[in-house]
PDB file of N, CA and C in Angstrom:
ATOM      1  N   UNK A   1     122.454  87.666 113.912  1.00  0.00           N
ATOM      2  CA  UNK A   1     122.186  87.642 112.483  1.00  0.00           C
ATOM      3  C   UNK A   1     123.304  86.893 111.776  1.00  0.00           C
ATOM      4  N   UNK A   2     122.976  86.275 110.471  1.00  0.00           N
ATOM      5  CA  UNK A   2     124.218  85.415 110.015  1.00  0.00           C
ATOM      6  C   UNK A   2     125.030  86.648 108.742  1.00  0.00           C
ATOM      7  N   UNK A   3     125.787  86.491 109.182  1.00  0.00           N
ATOM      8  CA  UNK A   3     126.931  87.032 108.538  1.00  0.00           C
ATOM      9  C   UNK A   3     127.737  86.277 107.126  1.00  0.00           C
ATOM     10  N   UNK A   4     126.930  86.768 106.176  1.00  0.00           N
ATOM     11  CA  UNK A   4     126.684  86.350 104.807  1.00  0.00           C
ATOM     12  C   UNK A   4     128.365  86.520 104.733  1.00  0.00           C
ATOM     13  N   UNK A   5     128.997  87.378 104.685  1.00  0.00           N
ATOM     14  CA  UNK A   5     129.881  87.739 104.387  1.00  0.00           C
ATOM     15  C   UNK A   5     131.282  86.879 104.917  1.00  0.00           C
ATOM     16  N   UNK A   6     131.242  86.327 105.959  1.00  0.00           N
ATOM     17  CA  UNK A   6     131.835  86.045 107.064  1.00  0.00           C
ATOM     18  C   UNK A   6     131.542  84.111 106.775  1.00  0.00           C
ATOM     19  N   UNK A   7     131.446  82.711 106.236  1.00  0.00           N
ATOM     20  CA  UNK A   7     130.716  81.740 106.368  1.00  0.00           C
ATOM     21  C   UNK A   7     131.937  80.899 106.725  1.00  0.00           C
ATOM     22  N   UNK A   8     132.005  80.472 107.673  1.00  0.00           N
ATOM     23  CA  UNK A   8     132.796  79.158 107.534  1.00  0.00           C
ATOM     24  C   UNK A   8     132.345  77.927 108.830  1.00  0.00           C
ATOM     25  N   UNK A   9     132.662  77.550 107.957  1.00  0.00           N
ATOM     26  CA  UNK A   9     131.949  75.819 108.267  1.00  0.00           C
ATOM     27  C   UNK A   9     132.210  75.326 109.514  1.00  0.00           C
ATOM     28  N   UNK A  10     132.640  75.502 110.276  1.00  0.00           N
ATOM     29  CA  UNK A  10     133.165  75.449 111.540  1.00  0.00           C
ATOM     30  C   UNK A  10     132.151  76.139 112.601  1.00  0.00           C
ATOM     31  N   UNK A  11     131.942  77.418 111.939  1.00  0.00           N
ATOM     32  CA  UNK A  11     131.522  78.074 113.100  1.00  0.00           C
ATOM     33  C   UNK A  11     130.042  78.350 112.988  1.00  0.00           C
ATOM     34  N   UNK A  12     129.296  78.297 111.616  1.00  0.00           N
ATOM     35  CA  UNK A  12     128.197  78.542 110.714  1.00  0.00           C
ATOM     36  C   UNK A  12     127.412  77.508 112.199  1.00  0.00           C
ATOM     37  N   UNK A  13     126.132  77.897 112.622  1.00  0.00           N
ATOM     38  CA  UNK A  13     125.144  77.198 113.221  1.00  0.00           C
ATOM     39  C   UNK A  13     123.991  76.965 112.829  1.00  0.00           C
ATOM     40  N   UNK A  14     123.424  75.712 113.093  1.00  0.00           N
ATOM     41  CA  UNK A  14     122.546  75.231 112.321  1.00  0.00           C
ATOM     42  C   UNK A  14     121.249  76.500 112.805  1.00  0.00           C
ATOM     43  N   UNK A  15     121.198  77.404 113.482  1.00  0.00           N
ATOM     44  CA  UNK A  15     119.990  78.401 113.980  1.00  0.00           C
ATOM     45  C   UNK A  15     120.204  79.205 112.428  1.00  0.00           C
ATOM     46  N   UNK A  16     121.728  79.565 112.709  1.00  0.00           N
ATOM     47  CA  UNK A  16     121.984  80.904 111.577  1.00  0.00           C
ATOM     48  C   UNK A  16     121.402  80.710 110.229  1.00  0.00           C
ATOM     49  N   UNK A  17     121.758  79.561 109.791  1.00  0.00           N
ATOM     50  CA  UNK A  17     121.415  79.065 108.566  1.00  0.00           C
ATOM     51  C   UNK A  17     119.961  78.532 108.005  1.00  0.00           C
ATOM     52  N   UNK A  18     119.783  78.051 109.300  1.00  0.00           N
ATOM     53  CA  UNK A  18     118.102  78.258 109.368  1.00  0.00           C
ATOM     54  C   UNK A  18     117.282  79.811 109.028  1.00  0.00           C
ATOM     55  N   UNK A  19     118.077  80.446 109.556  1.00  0.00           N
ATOM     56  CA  UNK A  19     117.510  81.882 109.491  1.00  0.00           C
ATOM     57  C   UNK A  19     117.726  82.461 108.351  1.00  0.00           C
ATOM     58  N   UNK A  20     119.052  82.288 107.510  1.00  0.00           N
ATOM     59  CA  UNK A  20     118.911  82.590 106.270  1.00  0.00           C
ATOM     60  C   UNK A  20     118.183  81.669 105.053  1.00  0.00           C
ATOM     61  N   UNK A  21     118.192  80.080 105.354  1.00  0.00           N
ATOM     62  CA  UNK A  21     116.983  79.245 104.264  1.00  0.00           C
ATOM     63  C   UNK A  21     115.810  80.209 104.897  1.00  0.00           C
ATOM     64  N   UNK A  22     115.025  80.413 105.674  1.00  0.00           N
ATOM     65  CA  UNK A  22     113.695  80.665 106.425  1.00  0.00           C
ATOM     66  C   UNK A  22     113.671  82.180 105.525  1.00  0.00           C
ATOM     67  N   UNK A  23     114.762  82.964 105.439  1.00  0.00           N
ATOM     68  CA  UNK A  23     114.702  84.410 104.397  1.00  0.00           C
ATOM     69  C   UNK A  23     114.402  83.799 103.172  1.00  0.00           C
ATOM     70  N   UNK A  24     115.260  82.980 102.463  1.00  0.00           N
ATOM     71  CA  UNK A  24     114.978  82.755 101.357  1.00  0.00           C
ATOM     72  C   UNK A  24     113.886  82.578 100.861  1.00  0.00           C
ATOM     73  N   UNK A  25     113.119  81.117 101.853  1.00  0.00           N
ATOM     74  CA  UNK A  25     112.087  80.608 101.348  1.00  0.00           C
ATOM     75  C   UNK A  25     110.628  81.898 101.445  1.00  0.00           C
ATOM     76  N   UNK A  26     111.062  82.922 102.395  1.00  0.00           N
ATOM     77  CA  UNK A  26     109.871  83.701 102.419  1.00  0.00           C
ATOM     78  C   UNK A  26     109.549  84.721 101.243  1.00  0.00           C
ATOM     79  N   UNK A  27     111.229  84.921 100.843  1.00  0.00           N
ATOM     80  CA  UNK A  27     111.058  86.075 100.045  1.00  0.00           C
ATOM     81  C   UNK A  27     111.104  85.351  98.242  1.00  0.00           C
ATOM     82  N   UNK A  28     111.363  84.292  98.125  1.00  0.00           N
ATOM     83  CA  UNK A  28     111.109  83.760  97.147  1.00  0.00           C
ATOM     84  C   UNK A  28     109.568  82.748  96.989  1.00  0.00           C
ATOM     85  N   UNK A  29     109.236  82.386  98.480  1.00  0.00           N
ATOM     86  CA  UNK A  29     107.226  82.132  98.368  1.00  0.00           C
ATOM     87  C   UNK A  29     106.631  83.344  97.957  1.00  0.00           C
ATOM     88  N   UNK A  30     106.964  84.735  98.040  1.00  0.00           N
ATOM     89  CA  UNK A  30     106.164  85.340  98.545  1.00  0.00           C
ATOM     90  C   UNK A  30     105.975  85.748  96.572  1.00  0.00           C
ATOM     91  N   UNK A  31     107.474  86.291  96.204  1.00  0.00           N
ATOM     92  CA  UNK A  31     107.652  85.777  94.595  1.00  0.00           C
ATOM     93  C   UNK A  31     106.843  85.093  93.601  1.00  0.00           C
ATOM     94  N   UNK A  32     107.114  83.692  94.415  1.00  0.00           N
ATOM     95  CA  UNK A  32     106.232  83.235  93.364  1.00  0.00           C
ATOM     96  C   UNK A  32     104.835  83.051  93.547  1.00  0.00           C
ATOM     97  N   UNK A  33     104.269  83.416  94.644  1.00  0.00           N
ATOM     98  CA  UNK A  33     102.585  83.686  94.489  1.00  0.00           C
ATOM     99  C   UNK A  33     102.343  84.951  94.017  1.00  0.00           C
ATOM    100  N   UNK A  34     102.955  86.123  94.343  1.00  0.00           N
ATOM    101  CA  UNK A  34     102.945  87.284  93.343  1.00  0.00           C
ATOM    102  C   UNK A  34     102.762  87.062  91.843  1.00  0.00           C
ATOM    103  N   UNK A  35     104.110  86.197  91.313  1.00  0.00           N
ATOM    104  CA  UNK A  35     104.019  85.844  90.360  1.00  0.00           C
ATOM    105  C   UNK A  35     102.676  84.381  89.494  1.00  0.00           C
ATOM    106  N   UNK A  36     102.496  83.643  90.481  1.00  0.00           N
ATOM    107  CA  UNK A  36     101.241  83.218  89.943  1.00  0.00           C
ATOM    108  C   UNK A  36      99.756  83.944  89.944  1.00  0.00           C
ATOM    109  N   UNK A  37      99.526  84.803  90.864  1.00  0.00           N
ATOM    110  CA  UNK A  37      98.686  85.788  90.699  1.00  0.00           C
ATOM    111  C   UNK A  37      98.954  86.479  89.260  1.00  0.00           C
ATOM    112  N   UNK A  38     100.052  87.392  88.927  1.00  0.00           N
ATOM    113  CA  UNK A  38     100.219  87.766  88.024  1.00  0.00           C
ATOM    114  C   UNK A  38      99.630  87.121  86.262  1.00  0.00           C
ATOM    115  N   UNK A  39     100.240  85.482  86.742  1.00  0.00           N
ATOM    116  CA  UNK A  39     100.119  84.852  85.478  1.00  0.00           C
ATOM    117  C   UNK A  39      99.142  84.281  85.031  1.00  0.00           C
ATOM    118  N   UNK A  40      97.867  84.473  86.736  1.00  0.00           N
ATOM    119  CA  UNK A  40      96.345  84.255  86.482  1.00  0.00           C
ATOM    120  C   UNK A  40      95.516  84.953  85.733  1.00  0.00           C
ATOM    121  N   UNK A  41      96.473  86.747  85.759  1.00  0.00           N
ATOM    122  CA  UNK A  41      95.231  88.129  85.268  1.00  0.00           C
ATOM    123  C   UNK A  41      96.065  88.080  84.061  1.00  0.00           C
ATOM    124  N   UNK A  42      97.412  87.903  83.586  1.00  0.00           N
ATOM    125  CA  UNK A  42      97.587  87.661  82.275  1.00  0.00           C
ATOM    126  C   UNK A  42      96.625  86.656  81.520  1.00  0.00           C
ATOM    127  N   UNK A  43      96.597  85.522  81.856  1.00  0.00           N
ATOM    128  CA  UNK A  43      95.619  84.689  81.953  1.00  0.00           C
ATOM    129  C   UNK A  43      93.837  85.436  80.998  1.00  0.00           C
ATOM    130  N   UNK A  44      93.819  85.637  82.247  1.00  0.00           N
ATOM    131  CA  UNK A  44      92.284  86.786  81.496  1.00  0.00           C
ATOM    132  C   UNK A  44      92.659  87.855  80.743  1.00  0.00           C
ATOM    133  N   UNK A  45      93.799  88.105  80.156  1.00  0.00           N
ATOM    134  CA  UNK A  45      94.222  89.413  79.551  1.00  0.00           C
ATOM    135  C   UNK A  45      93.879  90.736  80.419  1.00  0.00           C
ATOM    136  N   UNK A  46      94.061  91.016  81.098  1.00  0.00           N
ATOM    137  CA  UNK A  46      94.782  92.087  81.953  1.00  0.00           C
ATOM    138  C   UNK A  46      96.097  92.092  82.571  1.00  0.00           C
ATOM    139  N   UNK A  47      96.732  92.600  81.466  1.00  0.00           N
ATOM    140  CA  UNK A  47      98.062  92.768  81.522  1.00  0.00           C
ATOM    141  C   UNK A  47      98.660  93.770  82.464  1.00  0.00           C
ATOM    142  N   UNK A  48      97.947  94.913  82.498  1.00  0.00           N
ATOM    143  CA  UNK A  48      98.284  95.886  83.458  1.00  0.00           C
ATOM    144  C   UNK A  48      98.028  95.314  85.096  1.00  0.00           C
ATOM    145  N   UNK A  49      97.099  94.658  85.305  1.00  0.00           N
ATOM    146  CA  UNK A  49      97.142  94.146  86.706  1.00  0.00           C
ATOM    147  C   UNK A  49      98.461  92.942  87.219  1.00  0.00           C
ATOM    148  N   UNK A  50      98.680  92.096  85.790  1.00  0.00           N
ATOM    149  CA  UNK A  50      99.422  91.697  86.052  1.00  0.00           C
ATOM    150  C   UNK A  50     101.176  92.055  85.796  1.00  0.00           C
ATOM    151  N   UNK A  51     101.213  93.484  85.281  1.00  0.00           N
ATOM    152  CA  UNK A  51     102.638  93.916  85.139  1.00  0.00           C
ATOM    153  C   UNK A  51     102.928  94.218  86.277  1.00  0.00           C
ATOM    154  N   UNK A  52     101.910  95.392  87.008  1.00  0.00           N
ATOM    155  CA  UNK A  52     101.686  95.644  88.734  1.00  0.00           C
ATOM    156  C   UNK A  52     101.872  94.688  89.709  1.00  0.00           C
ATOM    157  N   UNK A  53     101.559  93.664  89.541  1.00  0.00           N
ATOM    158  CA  UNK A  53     102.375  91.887  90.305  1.00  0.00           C
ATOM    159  C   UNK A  53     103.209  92.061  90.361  1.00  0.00           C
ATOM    160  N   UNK A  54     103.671  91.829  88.860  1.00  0.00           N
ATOM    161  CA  UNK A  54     105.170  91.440  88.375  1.00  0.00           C
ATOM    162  C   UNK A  54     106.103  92.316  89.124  1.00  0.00           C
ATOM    163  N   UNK A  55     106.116  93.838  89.032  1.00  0.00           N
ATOM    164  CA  UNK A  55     106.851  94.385  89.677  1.00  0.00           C
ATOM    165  C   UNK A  55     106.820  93.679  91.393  1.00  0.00           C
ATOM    166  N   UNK A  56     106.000  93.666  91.907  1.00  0.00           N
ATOM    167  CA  UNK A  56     105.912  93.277  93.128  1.00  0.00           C
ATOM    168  C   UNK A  56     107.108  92.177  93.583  1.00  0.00           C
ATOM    169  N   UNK A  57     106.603  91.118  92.989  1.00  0.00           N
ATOM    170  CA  UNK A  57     107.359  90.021  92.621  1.00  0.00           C
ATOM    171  C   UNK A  57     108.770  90.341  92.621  1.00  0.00           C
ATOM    172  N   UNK A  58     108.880  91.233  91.093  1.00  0.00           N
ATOM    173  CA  UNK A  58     110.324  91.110  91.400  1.00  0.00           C
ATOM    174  C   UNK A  58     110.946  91.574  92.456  1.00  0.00           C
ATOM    175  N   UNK A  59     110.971  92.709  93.334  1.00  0.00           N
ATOM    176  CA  UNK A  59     111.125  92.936  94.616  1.00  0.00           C
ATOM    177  C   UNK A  59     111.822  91.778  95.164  1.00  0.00           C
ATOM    178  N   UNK A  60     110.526  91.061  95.300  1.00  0.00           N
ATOM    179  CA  UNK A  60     110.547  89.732  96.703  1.00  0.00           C
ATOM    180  C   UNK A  60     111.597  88.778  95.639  1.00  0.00           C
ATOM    181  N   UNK A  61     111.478  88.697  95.025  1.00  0.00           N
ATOM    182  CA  UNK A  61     112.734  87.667  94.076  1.00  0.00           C
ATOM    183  C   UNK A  61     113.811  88.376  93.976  1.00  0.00           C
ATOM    184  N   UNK A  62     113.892  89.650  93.929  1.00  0.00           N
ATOM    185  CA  UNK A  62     115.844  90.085  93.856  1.00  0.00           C
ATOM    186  C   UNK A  62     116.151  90.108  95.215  1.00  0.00           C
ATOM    187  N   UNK A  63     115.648  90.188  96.229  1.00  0.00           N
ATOM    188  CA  UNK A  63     115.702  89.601  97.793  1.00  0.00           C
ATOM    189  C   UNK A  63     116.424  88.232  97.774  1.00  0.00           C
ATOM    190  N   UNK A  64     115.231  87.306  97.203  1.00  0.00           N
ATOM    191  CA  UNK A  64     115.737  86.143  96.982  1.00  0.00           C
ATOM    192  C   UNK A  64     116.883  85.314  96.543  1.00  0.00           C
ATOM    193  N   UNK A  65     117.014  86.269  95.429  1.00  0.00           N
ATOM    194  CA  UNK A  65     118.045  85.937  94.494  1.00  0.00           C
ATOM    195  C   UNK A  65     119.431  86.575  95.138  1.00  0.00           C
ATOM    196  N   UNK A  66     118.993  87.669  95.879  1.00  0.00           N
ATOM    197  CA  UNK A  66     120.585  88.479  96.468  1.00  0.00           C
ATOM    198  C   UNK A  66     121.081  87.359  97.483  1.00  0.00           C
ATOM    199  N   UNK A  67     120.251  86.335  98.299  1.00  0.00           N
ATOM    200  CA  UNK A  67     120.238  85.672  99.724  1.00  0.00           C
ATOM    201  C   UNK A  67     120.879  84.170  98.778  1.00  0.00           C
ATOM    202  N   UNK A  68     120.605  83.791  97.963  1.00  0.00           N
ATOM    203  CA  UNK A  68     120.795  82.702  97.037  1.00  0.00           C
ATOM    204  C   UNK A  68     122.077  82.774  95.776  1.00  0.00           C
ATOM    205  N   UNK A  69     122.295  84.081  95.766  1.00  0.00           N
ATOM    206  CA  UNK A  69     124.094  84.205  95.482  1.00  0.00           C
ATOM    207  C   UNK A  69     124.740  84.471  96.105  1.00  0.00           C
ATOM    208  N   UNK A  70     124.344  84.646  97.967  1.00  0.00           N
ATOM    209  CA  UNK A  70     125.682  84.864  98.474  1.00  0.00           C
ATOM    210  C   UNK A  70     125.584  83.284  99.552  1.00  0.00           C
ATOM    211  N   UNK A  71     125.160  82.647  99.109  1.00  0.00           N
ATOM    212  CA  UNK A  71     125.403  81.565  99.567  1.00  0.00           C
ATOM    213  C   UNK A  71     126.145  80.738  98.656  1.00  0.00           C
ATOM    214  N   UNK A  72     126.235  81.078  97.576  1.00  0.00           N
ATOM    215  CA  UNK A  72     126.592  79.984  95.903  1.00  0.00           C
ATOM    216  C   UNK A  72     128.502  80.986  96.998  1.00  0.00           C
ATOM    217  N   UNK A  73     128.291  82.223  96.811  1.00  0.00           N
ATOM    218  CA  UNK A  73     129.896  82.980  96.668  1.00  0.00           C
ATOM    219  C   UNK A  73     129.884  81.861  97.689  1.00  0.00           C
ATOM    220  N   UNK A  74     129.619  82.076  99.091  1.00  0.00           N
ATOM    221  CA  UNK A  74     130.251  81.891 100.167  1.00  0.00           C
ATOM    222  C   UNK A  74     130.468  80.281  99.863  1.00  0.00           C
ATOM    223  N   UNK A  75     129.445  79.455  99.239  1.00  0.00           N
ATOM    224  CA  UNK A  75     130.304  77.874  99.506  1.00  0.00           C
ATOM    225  C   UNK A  75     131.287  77.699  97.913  1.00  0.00           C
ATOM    226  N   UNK A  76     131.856  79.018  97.562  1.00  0.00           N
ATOM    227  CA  UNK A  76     132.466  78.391  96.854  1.00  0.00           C
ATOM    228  C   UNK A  76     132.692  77.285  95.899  1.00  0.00           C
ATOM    229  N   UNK A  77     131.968  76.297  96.405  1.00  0.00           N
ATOM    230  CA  UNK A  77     132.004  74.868  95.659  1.00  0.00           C
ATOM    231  C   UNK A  77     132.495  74.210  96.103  1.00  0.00           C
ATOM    232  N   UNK A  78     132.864  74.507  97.421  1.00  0.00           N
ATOM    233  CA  UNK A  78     133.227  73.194  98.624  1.00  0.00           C
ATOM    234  C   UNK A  78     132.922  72.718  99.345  1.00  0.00           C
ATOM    235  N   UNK A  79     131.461  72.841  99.417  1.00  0.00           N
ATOM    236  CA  UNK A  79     130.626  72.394 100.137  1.00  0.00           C
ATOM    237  C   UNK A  79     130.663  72.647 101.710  1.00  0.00           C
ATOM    238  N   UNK A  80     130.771  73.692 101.819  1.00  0.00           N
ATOM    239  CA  UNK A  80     130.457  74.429 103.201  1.00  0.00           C
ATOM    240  C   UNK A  80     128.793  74.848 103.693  1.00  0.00           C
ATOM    241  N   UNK A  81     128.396  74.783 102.610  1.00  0.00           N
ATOM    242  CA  UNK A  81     126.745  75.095 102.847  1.00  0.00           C
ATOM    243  C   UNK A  81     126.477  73.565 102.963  1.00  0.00           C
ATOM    244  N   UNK A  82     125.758  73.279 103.894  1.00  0.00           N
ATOM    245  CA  UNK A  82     124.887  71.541 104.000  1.00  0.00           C
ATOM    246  C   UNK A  82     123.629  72.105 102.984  1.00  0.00           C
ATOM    247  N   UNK A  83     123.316  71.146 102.109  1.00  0.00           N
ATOM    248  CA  UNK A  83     122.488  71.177 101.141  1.00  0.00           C
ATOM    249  C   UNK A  83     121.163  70.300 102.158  1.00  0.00           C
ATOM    250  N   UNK A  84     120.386  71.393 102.543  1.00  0.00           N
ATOM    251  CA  UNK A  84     119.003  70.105 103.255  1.00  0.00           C
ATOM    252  C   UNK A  84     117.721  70.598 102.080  1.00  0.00           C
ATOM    253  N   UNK A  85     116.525  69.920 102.756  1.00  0.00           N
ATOM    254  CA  UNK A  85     115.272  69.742 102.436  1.00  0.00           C
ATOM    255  C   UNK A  85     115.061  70.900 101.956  1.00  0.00           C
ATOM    256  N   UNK A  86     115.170  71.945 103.197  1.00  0.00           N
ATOM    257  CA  UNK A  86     114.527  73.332 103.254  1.00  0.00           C
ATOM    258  C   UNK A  86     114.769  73.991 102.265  1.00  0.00           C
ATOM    259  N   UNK A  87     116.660  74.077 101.909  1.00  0.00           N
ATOM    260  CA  UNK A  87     117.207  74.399 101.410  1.00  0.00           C
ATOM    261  C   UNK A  87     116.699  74.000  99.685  1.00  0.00           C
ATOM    262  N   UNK A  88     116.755  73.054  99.773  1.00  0.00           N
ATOM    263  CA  UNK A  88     116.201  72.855  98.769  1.00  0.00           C
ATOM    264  C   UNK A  88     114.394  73.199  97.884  1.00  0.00           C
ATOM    265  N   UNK A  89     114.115  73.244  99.248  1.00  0.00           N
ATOM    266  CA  UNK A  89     112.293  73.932  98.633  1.00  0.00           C
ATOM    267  C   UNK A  89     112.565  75.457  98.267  1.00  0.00           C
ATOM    268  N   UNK A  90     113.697  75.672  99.242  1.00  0.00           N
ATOM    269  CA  UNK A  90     113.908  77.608  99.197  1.00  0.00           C
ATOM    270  C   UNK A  90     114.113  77.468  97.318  1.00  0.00           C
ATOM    271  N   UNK A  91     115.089  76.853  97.294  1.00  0.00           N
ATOM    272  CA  UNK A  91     115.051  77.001  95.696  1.00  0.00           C
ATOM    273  C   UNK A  91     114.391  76.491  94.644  1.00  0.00           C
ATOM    274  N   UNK A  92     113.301  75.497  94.908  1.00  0.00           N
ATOM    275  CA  UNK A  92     111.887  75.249  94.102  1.00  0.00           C
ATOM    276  C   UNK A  92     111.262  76.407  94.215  1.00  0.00           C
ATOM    277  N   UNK A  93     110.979  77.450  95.155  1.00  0.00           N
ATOM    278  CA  UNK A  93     110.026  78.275  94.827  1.00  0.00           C
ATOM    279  C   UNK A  93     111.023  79.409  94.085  1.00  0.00           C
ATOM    280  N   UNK A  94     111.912  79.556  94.160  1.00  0.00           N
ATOM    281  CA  UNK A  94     113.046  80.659  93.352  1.00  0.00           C
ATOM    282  C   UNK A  94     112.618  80.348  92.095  1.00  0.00           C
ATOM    283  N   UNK A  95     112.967  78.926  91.988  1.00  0.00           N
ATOM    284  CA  UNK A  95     112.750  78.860  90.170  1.00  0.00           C
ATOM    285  C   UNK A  95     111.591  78.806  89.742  1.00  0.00           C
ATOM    286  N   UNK A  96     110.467  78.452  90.347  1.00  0.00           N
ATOM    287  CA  UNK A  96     109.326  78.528  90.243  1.00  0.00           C
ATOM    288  C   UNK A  96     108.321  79.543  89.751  1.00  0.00           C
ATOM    289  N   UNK A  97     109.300  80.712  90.736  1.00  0.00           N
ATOM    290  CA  UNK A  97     108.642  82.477  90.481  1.00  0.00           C
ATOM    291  C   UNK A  97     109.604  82.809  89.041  1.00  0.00           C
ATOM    292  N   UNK A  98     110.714  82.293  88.955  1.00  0.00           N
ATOM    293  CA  UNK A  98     111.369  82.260  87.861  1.00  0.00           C
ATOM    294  C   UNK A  98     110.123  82.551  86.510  1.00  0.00           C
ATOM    295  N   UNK A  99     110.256  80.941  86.568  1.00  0.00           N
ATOM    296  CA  UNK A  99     109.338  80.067  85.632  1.00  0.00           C
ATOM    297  C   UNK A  99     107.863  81.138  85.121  1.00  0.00           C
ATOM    298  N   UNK A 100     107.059  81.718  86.332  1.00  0.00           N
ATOM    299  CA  UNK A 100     105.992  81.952  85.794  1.00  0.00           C
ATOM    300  C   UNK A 100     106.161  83.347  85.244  1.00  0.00           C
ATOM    301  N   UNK A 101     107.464  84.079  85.757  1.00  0.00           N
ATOM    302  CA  UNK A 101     107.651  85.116  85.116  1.00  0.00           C
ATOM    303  C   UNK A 101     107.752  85.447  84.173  1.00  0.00           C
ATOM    304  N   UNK A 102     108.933  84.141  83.072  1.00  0.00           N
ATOM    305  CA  UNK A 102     108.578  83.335  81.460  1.00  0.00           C
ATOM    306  C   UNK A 102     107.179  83.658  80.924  1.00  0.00           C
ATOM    307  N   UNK A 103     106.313  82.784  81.461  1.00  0.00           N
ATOM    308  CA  UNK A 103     104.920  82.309  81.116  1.00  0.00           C
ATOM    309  C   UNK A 103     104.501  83.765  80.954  1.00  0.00           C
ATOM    310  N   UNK A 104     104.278  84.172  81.796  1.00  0.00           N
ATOM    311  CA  UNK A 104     103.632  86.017  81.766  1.00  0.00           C
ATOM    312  C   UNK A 104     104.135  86.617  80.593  1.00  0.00           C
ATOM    313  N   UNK A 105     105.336  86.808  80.236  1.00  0.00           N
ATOM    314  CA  UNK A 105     105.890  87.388  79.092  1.00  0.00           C
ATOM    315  C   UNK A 105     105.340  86.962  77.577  1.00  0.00           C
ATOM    316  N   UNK A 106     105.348  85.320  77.713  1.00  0.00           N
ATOM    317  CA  UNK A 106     104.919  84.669  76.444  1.00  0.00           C
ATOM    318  C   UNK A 106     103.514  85.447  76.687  1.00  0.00           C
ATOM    319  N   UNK A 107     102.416  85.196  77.599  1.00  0.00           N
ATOM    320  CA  UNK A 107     101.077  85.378  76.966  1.00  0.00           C
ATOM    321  C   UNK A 107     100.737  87.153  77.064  1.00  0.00           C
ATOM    322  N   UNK A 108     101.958  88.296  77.427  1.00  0.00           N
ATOM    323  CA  UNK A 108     101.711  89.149  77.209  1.00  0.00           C
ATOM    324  C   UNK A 108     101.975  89.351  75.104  1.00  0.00           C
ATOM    325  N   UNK A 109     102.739  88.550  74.809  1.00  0.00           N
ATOM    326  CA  UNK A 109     103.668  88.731  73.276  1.00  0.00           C
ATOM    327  C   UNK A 109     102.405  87.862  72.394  1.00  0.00           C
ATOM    328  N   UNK A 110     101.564  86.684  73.112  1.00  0.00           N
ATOM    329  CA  UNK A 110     100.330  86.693  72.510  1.00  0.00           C
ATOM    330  C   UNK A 110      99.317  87.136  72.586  1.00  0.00           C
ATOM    331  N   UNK A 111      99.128  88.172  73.391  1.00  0.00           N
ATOM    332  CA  UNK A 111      98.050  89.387  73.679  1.00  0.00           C
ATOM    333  C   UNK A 111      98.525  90.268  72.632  1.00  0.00           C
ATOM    334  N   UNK A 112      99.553  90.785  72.333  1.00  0.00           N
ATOM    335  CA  UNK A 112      99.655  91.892  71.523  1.00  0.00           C
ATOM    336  C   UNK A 112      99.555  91.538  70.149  1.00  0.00           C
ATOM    337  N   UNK A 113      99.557  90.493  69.538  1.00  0.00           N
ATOM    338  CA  UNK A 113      99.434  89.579  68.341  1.00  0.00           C
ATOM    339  C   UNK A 113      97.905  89.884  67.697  1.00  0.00           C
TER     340      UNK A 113
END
C-alpha cells in the first residue's frame, strides 16, 4: 500500500502511485456521477431524491478530496508528485463533482422561489 504519509521521490513507484491516482479517480468518478444523477432529479424538481445523492456523493468526494490533499501536503511544491494524464483526469472528475454540486444548490434556491 502507498504510504501517504511517508512520499519521497526516490523511492515512490510508479505501481504505488498508480494505486493511489486509480483511488482517486474511483472515488471522485463515482462523486461525480452521484452528483450528476443528483443534478438530473433536481432538474425535475425532486429535491429530496436528489439531496439523498448528494449525501452519497459527498462520501465518495471527501474520500477524494482526503487522497488529493495528501498528495498537494506530500509534494509540497517541489514537485515530487509526476503530474501525468491520469493524474490529471483524477482531478477533472474532482472538480467536476465539485461543479455539479454548485448547480444542485442554485436550482434547489430556485425551487424554493
Amino acid at each position: 500500500m502507498f504510504d501517504m504519509d511517508n512520499i519521497e521521490a526516490e523511492t515512490t513507484t510508479c505501481d504505488d502511485m498508480e494505486e493511489v491516482v486509480m483511488g482517486l479517480i474511483i472515488n471522485s468518478g463515482q462523486a461525480r456521477s452521484l452528483a450528476y444523477s443528483a443534478l438530473k432529479k433536481a432538474k425535475e424538481g425532486d429535491m429530496a431524491a436528489a439531496r439523498q445523492l448528494m449525501t452519497q456523493s459527498r462520501e465518495a468526494l471527501n474520500a477524494a478530496h482526503l487522497v488529493q490533499t495528501q498528495l498537494i501536503e506530500s509534494d509540497q511544491g517541489e514537485g515530487k508528485i509526476p503530474v501525468t494524464l491520469v493524474l490529471v483526469h483524477a482531478q477533472d472528475h474532482l472538480m467536476t463533482s465539485m461543479l455539479a454540486r454548485e448547480l444542485i444548490d442554485v436550482h434547489e434556491k430556485l425551487l424554493a422561489k
